[in-house]
C-alpha atoms as a PDB file:
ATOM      1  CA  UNK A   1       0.875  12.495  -5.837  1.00  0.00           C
ATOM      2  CA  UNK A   2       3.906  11.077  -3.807  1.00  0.00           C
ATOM      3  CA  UNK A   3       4.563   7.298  -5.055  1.00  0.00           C
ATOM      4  CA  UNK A   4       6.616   4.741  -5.112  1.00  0.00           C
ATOM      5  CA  UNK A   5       7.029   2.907  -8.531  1.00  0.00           C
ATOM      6  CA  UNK A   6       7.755  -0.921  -9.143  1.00  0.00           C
ATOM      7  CA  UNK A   7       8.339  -1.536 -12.804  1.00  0.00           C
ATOM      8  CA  UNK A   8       9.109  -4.360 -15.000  1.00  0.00           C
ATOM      9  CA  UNK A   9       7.397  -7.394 -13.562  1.00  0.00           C
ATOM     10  CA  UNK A  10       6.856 -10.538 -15.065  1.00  0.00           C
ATOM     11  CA  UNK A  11       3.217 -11.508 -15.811  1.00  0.00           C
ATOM     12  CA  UNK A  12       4.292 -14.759 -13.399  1.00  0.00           C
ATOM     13  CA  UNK A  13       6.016 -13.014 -10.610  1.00  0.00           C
ATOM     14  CA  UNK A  14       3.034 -10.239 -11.119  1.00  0.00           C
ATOM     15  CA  UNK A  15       0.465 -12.778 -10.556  1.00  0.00           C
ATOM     16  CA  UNK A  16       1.962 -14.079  -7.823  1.00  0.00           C
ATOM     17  CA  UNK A  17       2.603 -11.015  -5.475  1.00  0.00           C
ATOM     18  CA  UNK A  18      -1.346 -10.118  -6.692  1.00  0.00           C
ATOM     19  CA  UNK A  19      -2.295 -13.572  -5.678  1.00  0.00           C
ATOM     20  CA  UNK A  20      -0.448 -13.061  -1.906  1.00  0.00           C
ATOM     21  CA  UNK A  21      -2.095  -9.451  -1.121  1.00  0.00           C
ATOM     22  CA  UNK A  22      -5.680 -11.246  -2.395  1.00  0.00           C
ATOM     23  CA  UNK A  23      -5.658 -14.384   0.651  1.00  0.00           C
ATOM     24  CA  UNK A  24      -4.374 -11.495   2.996  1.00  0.00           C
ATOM     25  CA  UNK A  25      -7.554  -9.804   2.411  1.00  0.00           C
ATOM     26  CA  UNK A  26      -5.805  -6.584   1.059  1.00  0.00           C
ATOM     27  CA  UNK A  27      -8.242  -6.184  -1.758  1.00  0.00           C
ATOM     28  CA  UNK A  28     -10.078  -2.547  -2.263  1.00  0.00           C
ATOM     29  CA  UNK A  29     -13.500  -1.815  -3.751  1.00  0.00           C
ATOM     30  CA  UNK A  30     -12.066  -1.498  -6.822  1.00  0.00           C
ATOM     31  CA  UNK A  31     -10.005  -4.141  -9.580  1.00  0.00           C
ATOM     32  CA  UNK A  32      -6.062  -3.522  -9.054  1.00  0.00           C
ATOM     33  CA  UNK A  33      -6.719  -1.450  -5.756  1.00  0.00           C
ATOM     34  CA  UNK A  34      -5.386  -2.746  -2.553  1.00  0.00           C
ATOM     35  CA  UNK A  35      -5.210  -1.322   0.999  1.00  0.00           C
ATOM     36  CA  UNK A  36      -1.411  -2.044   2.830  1.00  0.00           C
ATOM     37  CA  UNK A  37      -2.256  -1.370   6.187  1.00  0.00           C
ATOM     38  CA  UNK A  38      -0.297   1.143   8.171  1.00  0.00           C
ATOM     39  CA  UNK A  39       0.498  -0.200  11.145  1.00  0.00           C
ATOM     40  CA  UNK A  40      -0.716   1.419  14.294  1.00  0.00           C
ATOM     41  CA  UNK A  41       2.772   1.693  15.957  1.00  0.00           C
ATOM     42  CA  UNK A  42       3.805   4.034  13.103  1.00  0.00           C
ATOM     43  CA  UNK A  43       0.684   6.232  13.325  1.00  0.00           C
ATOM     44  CA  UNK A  44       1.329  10.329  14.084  1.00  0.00           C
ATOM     45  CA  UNK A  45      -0.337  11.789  16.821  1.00  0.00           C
ATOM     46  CA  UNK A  46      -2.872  13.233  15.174  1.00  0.00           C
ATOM     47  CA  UNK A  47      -3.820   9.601  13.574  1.00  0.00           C
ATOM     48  CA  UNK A  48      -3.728   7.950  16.903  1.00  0.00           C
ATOM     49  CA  UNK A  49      -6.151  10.536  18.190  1.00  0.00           C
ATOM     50  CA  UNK A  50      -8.799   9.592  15.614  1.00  0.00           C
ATOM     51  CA  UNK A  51      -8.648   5.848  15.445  1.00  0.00           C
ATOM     52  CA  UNK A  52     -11.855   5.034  16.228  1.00  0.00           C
ATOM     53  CA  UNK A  53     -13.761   7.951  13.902  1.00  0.00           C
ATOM     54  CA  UNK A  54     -11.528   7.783  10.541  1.00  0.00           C
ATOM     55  CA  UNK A  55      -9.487   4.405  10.877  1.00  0.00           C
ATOM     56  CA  UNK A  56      -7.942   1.838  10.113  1.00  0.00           C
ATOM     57  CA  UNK A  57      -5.112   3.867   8.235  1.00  0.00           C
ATOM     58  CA  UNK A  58      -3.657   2.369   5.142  1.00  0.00           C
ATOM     59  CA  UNK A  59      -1.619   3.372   1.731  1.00  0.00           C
ATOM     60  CA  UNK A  60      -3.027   2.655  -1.454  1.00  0.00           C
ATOM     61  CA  UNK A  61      -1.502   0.435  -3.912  1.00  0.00           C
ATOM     62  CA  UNK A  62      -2.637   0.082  -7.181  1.00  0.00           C
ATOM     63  CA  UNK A  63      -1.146  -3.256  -9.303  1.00  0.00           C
ATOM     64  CA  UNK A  64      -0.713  -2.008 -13.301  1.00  0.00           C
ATOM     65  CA  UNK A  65      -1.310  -5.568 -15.687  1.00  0.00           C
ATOM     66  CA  UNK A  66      -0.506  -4.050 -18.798  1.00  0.00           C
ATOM     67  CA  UNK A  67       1.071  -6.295 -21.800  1.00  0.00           C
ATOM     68  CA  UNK A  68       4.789  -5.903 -21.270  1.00  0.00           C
ATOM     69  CA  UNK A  69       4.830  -3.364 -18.326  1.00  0.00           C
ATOM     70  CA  UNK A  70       3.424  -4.588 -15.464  1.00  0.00           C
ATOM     71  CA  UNK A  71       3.730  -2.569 -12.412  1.00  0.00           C
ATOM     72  CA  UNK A  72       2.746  -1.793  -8.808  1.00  0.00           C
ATOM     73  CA  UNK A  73       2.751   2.128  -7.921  1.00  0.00           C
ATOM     74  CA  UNK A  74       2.501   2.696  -3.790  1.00  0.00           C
ATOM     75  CA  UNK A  75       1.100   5.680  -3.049  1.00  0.00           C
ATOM     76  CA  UNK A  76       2.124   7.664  -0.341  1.00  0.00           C
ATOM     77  CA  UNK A  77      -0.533   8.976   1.163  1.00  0.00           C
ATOM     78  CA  UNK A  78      -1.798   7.863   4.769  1.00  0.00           C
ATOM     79  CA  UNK A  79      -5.647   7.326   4.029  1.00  0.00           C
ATOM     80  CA  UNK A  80      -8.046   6.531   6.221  1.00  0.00           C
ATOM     81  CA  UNK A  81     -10.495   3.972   5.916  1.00  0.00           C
ATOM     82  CA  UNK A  82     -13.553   5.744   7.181  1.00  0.00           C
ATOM     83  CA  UNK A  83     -13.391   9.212   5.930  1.00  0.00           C
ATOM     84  CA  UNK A  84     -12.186  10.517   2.367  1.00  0.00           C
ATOM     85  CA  UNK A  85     -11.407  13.847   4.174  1.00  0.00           C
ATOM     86  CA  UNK A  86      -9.928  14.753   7.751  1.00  0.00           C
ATOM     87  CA  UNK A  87      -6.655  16.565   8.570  1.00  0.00           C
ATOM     88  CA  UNK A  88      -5.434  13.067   9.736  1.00  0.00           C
ATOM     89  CA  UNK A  89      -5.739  11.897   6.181  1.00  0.00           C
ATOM     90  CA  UNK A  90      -1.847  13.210   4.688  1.00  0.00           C
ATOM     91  CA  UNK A  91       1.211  12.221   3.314  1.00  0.00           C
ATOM     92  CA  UNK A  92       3.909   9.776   5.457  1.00  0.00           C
ATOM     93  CA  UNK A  93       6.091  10.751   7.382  1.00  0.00           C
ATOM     94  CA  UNK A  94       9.752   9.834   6.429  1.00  0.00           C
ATOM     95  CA  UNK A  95       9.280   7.072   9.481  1.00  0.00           C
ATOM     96  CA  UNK A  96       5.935   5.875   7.700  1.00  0.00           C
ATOM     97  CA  UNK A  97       7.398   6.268   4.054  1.00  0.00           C
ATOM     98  CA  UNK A  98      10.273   4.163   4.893  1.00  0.00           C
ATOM     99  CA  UNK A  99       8.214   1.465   6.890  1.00  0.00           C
ATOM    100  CA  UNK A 100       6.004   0.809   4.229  1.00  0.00           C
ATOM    101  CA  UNK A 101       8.299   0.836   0.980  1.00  0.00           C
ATOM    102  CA  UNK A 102      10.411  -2.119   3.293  1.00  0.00           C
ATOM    103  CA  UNK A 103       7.372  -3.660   4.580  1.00  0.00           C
ATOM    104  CA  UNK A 104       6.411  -3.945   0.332  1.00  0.00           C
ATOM    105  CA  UNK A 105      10.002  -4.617  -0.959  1.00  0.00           C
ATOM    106  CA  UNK A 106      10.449  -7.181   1.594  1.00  0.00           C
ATOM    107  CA  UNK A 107       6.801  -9.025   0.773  1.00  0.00           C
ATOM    108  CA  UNK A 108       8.382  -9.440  -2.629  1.00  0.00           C
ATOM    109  CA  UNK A 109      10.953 -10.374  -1.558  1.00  0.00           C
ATOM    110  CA  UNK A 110       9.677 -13.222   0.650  1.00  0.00           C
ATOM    111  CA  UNK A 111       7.371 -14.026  -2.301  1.00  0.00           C
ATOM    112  CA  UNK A 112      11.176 -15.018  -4.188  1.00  0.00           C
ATOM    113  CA  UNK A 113      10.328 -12.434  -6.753  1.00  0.00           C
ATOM    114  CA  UNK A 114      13.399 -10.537  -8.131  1.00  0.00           C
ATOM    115  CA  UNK A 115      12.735  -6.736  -9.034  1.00  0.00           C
END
């Protein structure tokens, strides 16, 4: 799997961007899991075309509280939100890729959380 790898947080500045993607309602089914949603703008043709059978579209990101190495690994995989398996289900573009590490780097950012 394709990812994108945030290491070395504090337990403060962890809890914090954790504590941001819970009120946006970014929370998955499943403890540490959280959907970023891809925005429709940056969707590939394909994507677009089945919007209203296997979206929304999203990347996963799963948040990694361990002891002294907490971390946040994106992955980078376009998922969709309504089926586990379609052709439109695939790894980012570079456009996508690139979107979506900024969009996270810059939430931390915003957040005042150094990395």
């Amino acid at each position: 799997m394709r990812t994108y790898l945030i290491e070395d947080l504090y337990n403060k500045d962890y809890d914090t961007i954790v504590k941001a993607f819970d009120e946006l309602g970014f929370k998955g089914p499943l403890q540490g899991i959280y959907y970023i949603p891809v925005p429709d703008d940056m969707l590939q043709s394909e994507q677009i075309e089945h919007l209203n059978e296997c979206g929304p579209y999203f990347m996963a990101l799963e948040c990694i509280e361990e002891f002294d190495d907490n971390k946040m690994k994106l992955e980078l995989l376009v998922r969709s939100r309504n089926k586990i398996r379609c052709s439109c289900v695939c790894y980012a573009t570079p456009g996508q890729r690139e979107h979506m590490i900024e969009y996270l780097d810059q939430f931390i950012e915003e957040l005042e959380v150094s990395v």
